[in-house]
PDB file of N, CA and C in Angstrom:
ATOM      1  N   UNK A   1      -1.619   3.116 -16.305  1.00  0.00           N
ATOM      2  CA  UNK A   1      -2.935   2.516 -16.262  1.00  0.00           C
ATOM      3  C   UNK A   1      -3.024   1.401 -17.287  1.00  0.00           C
ATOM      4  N   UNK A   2      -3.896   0.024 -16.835  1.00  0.00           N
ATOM      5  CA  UNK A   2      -4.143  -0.898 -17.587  1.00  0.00           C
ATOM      6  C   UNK A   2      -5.150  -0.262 -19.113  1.00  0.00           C
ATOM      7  N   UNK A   3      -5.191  -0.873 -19.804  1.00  0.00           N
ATOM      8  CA  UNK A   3      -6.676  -0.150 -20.861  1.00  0.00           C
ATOM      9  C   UNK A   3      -7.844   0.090 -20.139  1.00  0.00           C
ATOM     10  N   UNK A   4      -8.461  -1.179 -19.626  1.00  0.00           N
ATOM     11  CA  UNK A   4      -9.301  -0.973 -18.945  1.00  0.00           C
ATOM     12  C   UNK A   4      -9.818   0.311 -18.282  1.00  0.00           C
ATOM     13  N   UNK A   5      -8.431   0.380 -17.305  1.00  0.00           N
ATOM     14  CA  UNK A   5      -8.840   1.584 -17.023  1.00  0.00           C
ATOM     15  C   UNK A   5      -8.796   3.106 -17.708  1.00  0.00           C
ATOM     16  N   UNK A   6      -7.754   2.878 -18.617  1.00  0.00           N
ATOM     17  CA  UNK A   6      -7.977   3.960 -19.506  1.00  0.00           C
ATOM     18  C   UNK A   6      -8.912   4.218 -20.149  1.00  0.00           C
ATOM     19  N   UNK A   7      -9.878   3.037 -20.392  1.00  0.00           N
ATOM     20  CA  UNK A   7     -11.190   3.469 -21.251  1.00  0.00           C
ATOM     21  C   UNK A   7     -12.216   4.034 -20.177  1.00  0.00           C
ATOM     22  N   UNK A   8     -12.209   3.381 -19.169  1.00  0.00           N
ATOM     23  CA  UNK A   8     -13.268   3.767 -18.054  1.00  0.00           C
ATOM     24  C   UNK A   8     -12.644   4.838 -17.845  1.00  0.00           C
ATOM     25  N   UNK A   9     -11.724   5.827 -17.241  1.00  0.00           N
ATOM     26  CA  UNK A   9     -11.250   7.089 -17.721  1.00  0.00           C
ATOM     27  C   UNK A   9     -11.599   8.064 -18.222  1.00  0.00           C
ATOM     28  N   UNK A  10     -11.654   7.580 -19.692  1.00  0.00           N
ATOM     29  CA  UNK A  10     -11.953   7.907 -21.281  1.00  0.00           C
ATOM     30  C   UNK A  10     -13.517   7.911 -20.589  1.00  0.00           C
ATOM     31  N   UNK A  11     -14.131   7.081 -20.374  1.00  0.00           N
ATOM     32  CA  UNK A  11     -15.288   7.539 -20.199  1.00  0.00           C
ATOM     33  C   UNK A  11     -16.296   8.494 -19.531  1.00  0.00           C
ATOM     34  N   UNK A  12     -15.721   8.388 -18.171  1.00  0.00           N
ATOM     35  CA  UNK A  12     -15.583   9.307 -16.617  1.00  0.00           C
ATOM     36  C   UNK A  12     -15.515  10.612 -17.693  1.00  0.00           C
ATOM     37  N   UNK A  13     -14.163  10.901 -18.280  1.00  0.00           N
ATOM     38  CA  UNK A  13     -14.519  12.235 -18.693  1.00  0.00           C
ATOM     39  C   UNK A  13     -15.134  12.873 -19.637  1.00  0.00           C
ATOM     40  N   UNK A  14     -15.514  11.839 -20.606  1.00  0.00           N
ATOM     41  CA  UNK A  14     -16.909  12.107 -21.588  1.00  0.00           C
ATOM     42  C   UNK A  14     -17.936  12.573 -21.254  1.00  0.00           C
ATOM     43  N   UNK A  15     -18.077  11.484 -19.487  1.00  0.00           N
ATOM     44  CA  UNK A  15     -19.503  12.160 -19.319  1.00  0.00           C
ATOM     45  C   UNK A  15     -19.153  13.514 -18.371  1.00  0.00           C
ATOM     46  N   UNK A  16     -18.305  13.782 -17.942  1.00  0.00           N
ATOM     47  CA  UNK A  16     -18.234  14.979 -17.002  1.00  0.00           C
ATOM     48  C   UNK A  16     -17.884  16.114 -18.325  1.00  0.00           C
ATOM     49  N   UNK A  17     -17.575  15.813 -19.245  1.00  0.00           N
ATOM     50  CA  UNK A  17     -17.501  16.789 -20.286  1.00  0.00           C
ATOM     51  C   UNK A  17     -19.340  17.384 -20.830  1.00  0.00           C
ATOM     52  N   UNK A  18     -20.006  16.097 -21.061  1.00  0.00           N
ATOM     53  CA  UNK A  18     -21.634  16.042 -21.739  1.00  0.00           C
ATOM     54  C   UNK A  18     -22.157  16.619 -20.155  1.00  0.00           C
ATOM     55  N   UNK A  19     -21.591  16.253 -19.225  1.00  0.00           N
ATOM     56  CA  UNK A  19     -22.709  17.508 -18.252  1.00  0.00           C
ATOM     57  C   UNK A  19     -22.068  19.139 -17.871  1.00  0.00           C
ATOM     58  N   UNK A  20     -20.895  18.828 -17.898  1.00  0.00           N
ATOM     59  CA  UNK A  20     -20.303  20.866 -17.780  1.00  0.00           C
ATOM     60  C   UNK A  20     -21.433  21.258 -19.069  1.00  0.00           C
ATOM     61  N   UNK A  21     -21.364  20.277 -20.227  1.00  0.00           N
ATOM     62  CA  UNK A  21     -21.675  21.084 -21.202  1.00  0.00           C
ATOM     63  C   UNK A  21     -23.680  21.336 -20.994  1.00  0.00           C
ATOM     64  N   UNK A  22     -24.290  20.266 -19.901  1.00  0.00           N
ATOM     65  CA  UNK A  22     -25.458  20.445 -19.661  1.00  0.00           C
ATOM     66  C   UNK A  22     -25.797  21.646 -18.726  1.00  0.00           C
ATOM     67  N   UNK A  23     -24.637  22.233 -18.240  1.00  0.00           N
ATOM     68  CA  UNK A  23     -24.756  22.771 -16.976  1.00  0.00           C
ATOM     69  C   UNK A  23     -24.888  24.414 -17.932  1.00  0.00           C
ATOM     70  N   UNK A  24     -24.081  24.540 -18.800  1.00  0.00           N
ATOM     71  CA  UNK A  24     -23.689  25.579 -19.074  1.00  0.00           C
ATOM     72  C   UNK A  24     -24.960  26.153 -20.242  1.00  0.00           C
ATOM     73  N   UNK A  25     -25.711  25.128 -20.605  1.00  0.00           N
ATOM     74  CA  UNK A  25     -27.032  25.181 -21.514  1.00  0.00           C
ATOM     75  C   UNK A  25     -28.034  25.729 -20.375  1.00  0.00           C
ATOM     76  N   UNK A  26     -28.192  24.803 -19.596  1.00  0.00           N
ATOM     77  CA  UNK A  26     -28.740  25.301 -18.142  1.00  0.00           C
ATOM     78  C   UNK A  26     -28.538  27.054 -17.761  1.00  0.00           C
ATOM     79  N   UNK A  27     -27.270  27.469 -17.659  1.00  0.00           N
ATOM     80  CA  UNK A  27     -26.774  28.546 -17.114  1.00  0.00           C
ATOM     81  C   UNK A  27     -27.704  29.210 -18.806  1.00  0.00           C
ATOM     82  N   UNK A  28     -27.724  29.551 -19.693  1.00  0.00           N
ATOM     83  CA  UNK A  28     -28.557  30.302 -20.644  1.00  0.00           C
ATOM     84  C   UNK A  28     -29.704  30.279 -20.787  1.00  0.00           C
ATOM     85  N   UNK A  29     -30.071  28.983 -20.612  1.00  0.00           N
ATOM     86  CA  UNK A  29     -31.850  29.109 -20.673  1.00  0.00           C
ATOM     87  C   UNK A  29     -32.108  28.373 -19.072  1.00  0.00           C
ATOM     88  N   UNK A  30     -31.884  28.025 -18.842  1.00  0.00           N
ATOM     89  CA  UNK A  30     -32.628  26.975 -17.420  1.00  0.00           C
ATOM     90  C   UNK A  30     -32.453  28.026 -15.911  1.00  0.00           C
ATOM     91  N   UNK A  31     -33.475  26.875 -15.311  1.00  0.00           N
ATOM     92  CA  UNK A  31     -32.849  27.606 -13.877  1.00  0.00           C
ATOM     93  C   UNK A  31     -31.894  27.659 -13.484  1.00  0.00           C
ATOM     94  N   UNK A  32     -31.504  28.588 -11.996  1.00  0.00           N
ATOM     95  CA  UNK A  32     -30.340  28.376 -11.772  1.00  0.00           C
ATOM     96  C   UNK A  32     -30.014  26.833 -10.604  1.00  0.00           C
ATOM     97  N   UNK A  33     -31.340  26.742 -10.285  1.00  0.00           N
ATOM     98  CA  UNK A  33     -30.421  25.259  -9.768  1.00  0.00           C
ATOM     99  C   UNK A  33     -29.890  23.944 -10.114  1.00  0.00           C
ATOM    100  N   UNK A  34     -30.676  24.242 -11.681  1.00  0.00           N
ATOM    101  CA  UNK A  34     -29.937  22.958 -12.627  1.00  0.00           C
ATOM    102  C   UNK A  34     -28.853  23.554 -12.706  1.00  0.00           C
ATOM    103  N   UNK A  35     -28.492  24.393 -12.786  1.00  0.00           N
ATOM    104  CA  UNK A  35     -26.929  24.747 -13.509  1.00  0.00           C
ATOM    105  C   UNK A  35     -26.499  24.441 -12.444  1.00  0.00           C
ATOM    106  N   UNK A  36     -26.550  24.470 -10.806  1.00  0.00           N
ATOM    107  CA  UNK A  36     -25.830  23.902  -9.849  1.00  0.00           C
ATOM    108  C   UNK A  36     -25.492  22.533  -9.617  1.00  0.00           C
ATOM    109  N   UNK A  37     -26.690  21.732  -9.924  1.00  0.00           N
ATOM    110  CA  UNK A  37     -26.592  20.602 -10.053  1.00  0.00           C
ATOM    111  C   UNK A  37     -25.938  19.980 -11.219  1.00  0.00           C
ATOM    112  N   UNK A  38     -26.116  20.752 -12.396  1.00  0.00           N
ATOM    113  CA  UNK A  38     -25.520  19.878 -13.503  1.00  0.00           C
ATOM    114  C   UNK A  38     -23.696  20.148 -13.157  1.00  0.00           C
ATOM    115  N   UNK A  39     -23.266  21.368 -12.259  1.00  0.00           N
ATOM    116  CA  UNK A  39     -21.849  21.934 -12.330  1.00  0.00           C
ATOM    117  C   UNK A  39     -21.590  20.695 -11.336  1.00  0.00           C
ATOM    118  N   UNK A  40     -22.346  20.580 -10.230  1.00  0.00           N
ATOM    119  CA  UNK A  40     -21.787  19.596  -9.172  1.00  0.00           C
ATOM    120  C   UNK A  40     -21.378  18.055  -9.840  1.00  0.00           C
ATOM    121  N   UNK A  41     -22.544  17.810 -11.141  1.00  0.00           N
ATOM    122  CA  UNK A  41     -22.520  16.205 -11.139  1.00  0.00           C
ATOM    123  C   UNK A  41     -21.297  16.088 -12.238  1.00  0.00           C
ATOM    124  N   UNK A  42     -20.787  17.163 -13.001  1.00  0.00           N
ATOM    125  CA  UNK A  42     -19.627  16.588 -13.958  1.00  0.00           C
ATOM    126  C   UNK A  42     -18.377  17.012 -13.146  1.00  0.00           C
ATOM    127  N   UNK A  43     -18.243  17.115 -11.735  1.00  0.00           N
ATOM    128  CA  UNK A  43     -17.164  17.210 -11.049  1.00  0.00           C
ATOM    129  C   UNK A  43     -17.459  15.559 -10.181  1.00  0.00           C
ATOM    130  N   UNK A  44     -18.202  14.995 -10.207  1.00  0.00           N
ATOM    131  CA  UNK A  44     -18.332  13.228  -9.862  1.00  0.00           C
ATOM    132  C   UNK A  44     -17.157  12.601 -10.974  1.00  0.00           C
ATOM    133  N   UNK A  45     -17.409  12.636 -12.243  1.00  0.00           N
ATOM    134  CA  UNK A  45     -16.634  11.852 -12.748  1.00  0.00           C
ATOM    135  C   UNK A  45     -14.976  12.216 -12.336  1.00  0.00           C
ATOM    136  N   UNK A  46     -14.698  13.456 -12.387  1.00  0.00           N
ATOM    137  CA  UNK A  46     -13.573  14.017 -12.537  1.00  0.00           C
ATOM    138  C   UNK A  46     -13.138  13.649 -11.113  1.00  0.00           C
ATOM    139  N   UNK A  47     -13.715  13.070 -10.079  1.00  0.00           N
ATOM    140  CA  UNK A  47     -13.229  12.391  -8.945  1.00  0.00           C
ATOM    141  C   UNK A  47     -13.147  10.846  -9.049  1.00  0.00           C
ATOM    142  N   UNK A  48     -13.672  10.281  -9.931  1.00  0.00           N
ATOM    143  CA  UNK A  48     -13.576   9.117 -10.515  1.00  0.00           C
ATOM    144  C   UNK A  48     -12.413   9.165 -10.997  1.00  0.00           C
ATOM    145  N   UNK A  49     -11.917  10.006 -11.794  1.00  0.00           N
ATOM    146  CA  UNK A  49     -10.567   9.499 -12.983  1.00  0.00           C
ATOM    147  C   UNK A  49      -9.356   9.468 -11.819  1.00  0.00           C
ATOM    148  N   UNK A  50      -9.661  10.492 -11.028  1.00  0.00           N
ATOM    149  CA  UNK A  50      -8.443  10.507  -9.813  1.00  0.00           C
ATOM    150  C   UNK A  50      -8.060   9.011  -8.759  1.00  0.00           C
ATOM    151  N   UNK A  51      -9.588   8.502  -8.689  1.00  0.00           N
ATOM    152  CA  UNK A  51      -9.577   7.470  -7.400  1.00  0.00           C
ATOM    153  C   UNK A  51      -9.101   6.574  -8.549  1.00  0.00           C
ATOM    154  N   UNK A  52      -9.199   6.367 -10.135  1.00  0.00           N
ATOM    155  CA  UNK A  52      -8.851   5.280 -10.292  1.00  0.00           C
ATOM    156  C   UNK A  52      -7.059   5.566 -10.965  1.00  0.00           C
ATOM    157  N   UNK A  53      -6.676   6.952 -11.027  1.00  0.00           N
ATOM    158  CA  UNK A  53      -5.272   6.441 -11.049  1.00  0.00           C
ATOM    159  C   UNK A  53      -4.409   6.370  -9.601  1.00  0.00           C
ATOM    160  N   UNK A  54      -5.425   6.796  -8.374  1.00  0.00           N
ATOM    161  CA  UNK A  54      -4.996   6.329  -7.357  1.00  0.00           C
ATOM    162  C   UNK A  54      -4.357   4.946  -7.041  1.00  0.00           C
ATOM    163  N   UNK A  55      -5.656   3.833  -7.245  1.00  0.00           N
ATOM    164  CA  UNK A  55      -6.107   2.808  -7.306  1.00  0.00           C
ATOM    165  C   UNK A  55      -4.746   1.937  -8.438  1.00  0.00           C
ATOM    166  N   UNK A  56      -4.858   2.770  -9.159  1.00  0.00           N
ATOM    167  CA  UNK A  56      -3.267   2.373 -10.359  1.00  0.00           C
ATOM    168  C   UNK A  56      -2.656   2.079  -9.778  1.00  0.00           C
ATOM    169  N   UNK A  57      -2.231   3.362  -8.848  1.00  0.00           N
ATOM    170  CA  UNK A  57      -0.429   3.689  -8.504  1.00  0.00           C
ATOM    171  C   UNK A  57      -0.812   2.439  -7.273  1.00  0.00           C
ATOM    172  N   UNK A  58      -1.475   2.398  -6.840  1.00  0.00           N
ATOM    173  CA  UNK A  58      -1.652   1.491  -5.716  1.00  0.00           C
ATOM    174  C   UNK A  58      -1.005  -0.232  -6.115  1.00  0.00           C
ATOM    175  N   UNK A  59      -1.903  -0.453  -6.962  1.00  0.00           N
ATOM    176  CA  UNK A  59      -1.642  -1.792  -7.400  1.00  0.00           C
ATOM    177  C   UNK A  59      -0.029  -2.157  -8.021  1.00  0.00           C
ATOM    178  N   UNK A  60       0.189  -1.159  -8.564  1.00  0.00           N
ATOM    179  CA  UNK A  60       1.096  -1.162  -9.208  1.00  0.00           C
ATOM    180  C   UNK A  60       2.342  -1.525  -8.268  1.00  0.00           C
ATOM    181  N   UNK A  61       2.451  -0.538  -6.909  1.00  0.00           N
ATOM    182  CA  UNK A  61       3.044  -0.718  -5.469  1.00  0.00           C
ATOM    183  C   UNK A  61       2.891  -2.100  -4.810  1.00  0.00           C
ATOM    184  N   UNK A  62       1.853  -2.813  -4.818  1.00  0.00           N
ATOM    185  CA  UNK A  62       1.718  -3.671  -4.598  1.00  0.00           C
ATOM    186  C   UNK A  62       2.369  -4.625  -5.412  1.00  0.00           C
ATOM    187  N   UNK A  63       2.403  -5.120  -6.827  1.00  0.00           N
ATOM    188  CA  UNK A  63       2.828  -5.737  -7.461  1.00  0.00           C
ATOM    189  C   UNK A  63       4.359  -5.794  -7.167  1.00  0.00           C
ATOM    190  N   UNK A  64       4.996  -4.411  -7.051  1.00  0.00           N
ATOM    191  CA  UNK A  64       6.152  -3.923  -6.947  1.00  0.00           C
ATOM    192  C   UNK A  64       6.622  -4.727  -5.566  1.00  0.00           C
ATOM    193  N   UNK A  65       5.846  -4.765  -4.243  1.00  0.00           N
ATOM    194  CA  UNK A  65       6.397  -5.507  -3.488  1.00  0.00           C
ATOM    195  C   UNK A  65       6.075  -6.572  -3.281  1.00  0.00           C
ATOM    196  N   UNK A  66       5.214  -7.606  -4.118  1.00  0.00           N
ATOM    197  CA  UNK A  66       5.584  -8.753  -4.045  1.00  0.00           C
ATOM    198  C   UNK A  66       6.366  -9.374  -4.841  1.00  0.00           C
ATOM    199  N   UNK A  67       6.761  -8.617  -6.158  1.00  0.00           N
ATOM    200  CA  UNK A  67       8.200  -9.165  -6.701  1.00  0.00           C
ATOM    201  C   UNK A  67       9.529  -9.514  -5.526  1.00  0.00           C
ATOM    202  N   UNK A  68       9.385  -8.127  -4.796  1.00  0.00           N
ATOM    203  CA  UNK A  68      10.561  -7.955  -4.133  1.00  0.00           C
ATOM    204  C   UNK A  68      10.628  -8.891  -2.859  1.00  0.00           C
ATOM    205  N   UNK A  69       9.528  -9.472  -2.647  1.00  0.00           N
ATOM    206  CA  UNK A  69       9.325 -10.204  -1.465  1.00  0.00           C
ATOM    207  C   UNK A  69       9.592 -11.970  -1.573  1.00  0.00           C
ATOM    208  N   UNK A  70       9.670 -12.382  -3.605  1.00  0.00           N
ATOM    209  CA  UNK A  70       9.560 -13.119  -4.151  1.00  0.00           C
ATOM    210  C   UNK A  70      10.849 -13.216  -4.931  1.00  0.00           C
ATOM    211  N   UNK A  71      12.175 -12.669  -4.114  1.00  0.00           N
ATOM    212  CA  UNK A  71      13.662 -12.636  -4.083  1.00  0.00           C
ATOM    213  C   UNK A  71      14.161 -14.020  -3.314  1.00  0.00           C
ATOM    214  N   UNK A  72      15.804 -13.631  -2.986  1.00  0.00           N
ATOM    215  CA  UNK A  72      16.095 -14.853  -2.737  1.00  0.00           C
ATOM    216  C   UNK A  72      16.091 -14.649  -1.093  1.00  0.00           C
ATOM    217  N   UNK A  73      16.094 -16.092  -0.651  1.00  0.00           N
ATOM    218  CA  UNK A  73      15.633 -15.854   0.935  1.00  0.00           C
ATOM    219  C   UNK A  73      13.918 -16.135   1.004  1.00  0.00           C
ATOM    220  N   UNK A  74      13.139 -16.039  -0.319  1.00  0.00           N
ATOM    221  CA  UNK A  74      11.896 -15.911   0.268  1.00  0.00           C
ATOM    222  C   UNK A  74      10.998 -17.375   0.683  1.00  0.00           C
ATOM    223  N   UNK A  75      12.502 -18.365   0.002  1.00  0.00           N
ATOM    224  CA  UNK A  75      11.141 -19.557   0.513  1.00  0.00           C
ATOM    225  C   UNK A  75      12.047 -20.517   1.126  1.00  0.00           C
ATOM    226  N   UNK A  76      12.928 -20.105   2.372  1.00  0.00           N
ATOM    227  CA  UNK A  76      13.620 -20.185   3.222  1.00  0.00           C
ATOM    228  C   UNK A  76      12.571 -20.885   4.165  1.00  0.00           C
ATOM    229  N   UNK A  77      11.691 -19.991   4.592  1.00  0.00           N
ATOM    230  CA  UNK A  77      10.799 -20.734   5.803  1.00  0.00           C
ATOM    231  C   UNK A  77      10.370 -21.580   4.737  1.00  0.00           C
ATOM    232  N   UNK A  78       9.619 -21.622   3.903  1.00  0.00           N
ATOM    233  CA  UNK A  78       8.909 -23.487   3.271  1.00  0.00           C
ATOM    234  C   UNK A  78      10.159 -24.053   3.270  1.00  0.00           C
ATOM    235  N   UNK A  79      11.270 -23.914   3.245  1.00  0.00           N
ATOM    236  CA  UNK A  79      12.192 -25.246   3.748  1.00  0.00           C
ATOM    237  C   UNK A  79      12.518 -25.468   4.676  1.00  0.00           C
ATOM    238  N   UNK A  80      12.655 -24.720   5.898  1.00  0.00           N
ATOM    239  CA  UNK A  80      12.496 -24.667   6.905  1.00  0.00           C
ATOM    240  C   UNK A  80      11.462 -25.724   7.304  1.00  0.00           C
ATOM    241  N   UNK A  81       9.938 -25.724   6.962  1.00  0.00           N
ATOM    242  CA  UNK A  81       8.797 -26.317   7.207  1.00  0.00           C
ATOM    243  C   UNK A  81       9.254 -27.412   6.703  1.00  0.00           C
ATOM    244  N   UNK A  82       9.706 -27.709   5.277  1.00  0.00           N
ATOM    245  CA  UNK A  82       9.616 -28.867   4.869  1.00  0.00           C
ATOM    246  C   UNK A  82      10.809 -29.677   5.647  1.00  0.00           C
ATOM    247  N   UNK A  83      11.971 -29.419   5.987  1.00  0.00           N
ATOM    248  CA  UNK A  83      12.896 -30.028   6.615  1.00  0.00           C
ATOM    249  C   UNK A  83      11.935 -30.608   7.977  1.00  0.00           C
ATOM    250  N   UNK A  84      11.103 -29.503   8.849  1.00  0.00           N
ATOM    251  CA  UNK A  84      10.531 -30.139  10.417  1.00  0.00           C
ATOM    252  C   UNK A  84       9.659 -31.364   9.872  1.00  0.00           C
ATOM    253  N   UNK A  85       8.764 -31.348   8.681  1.00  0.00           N
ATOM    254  CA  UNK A  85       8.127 -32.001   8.447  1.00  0.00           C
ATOM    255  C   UNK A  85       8.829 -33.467   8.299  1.00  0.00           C
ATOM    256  N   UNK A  86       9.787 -33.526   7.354  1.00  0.00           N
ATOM    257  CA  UNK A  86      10.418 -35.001   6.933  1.00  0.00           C
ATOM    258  C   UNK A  86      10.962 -35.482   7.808  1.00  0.00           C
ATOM    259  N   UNK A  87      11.359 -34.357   9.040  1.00  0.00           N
ATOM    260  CA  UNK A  87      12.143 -35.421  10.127  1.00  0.00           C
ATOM    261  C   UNK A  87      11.056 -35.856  11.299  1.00  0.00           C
ATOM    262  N   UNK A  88       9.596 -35.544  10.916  1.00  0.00           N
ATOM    263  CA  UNK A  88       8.080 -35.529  11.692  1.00  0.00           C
ATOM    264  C   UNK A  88       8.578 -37.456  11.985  1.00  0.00           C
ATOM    265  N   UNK A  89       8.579 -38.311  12.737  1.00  0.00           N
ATOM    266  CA  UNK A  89       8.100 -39.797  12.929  1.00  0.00           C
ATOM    267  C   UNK A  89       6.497 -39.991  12.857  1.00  0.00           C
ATOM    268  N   UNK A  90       5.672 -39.223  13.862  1.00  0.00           N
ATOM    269  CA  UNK A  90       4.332 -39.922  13.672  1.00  0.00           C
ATOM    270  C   UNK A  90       3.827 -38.956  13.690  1.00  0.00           C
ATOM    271  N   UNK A  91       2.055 -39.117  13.741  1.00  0.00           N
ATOM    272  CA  UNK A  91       1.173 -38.377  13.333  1.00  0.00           C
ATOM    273  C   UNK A  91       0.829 -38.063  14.625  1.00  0.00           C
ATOM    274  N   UNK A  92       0.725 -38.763  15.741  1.00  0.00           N
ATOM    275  CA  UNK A  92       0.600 -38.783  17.169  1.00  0.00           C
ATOM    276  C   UNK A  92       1.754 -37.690  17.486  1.00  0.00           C
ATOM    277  N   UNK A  93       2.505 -37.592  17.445  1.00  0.00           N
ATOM    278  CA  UNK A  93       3.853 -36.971  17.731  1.00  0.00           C
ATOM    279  C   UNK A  93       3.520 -35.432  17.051  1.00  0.00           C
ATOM    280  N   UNK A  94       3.326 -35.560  16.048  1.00  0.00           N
ATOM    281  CA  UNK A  94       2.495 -34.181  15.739  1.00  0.00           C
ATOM    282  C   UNK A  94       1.620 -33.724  16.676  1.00  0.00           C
ATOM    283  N   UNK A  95       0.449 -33.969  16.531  1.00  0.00           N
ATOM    284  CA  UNK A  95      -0.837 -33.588  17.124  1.00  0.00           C
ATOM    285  C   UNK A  95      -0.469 -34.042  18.765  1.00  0.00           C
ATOM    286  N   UNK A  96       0.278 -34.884  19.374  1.00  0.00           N
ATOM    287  CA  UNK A  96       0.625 -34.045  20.677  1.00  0.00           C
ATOM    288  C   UNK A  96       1.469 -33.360  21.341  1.00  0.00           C
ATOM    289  N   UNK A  97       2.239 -32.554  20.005  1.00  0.00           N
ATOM    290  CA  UNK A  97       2.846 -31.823  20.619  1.00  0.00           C
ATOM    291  C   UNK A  97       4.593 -32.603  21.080  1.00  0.00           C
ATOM    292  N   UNK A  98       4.992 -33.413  20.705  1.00  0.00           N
ATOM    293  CA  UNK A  98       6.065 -34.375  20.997  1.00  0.00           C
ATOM    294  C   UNK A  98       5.819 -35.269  22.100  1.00  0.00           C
ATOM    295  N   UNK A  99       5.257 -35.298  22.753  1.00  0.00           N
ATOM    296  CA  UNK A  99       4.195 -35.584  23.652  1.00  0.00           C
ATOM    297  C   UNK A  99       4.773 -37.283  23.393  1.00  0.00           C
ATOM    298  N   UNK A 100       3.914 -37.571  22.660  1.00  0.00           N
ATOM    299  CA  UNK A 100       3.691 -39.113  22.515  1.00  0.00           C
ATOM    300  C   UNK A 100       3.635 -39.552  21.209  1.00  0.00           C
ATOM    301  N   UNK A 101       3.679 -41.206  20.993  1.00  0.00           N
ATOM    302  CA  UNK A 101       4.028 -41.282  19.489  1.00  0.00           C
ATOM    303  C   UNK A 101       3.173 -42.680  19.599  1.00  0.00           C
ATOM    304  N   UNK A 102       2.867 -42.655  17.736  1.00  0.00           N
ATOM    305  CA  UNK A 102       1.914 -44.120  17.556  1.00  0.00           C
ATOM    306  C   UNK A 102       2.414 -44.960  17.807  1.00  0.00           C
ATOM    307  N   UNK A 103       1.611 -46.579  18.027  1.00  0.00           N
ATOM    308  CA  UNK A 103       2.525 -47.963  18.519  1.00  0.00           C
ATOM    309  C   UNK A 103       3.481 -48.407  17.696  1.00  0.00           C
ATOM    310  N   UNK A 104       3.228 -48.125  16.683  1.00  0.00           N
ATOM    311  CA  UNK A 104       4.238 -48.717  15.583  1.00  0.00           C
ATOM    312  C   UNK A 104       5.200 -47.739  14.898  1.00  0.00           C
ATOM    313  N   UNK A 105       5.259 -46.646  15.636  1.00  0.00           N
ATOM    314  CA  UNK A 105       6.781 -45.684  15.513  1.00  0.00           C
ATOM    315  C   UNK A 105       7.612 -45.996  16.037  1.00  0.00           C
ATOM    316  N   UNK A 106       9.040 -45.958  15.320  1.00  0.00           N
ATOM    317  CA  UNK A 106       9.960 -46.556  15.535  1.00  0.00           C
ATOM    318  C   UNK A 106      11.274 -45.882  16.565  1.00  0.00           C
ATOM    319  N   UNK A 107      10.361 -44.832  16.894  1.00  0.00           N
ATOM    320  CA  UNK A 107      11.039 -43.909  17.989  1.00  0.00           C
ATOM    321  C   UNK A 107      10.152 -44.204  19.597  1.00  0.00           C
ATOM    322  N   UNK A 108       9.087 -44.198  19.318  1.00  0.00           N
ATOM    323  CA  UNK A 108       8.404 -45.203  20.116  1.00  0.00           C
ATOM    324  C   UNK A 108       9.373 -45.490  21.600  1.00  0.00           C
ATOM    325  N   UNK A 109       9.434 -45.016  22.775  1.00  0.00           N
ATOM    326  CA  UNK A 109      10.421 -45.344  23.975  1.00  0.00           C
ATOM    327  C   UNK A 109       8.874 -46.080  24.608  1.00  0.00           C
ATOM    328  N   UNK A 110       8.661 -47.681  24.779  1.00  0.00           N
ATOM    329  CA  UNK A 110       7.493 -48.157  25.633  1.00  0.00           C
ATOM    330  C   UNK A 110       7.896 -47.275  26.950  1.00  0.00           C
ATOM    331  N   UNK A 111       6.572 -47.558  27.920  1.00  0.00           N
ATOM    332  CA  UNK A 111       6.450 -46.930  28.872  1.00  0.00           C
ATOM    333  C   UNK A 111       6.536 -48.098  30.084  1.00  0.00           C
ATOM    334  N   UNK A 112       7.590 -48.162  31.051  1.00  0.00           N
ATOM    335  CA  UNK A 112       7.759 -49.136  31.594  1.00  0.00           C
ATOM    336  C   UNK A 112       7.364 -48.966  33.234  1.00  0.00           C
ATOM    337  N   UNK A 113       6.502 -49.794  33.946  1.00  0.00           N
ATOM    338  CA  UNK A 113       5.673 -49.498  35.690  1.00  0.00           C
ATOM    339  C   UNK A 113       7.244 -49.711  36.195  1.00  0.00           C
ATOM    340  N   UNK A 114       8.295 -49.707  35.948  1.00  0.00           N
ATOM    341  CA  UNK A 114       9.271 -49.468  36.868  1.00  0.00           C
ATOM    342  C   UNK A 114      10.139 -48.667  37.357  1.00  0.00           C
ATOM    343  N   UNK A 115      10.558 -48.063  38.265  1.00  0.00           N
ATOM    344  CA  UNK A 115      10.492 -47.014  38.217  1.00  0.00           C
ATOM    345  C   UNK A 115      11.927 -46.433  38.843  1.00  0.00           C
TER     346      UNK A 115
END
């Protein structure tokens, strides 16, 4: 765990500690449905500390595979792209698809009525 989350943690179980301990004051003098309620609400935090070292191991996995994804081979396709790109002639030729090319490209084949 980052600090962060270790303090939020640290905290989660402070307060699920200050309510067992409300619950159990409850259970001697109080009713009994505070003591239910106070037993239910310091088992909230204690599901907190879990989702966030869930949430840890998670990120942590994540980080883990974009190192691994950020090996060699990984920027193969951007050269790939960049090679189609530099050998691109026009902007027309792009956007139609090879189709057709601007007047003043030098790949440019005119189009001749003979046939």
């Amino acid at each position: 765990m980052n600090r962060s989350a270790g303090l939020l943690s640290a905290l989660y179980l402070a307060t699920s500690t200050g309510l067992a301990w409300t619950a159990v004051l409850a259970l001697r003098h109080g009713p009994p449905w505070a003591v239910c309620l106070f037993a239910a609400a310091s088992l909230v935090p204690v599901i907190a500390v879990v989702r966030e070292s869930v949430l840890c191991d998670q990120r942590r996995a994540l980080a883990e595979m974009w190192r691994r994804s950020a090996g060699p081979g990984a920027g193969a396709a951007d050269d790939i792209v960049r090679a189609e790109l530099d050998t691109a002639c026009c902007e027309r030729w792009w956007t139609s698809c090879g189709t057709d090319h601007d007047s003043a490209c030098p790949r440019r084949v005119p189009r001749s009525s003979a046939a």
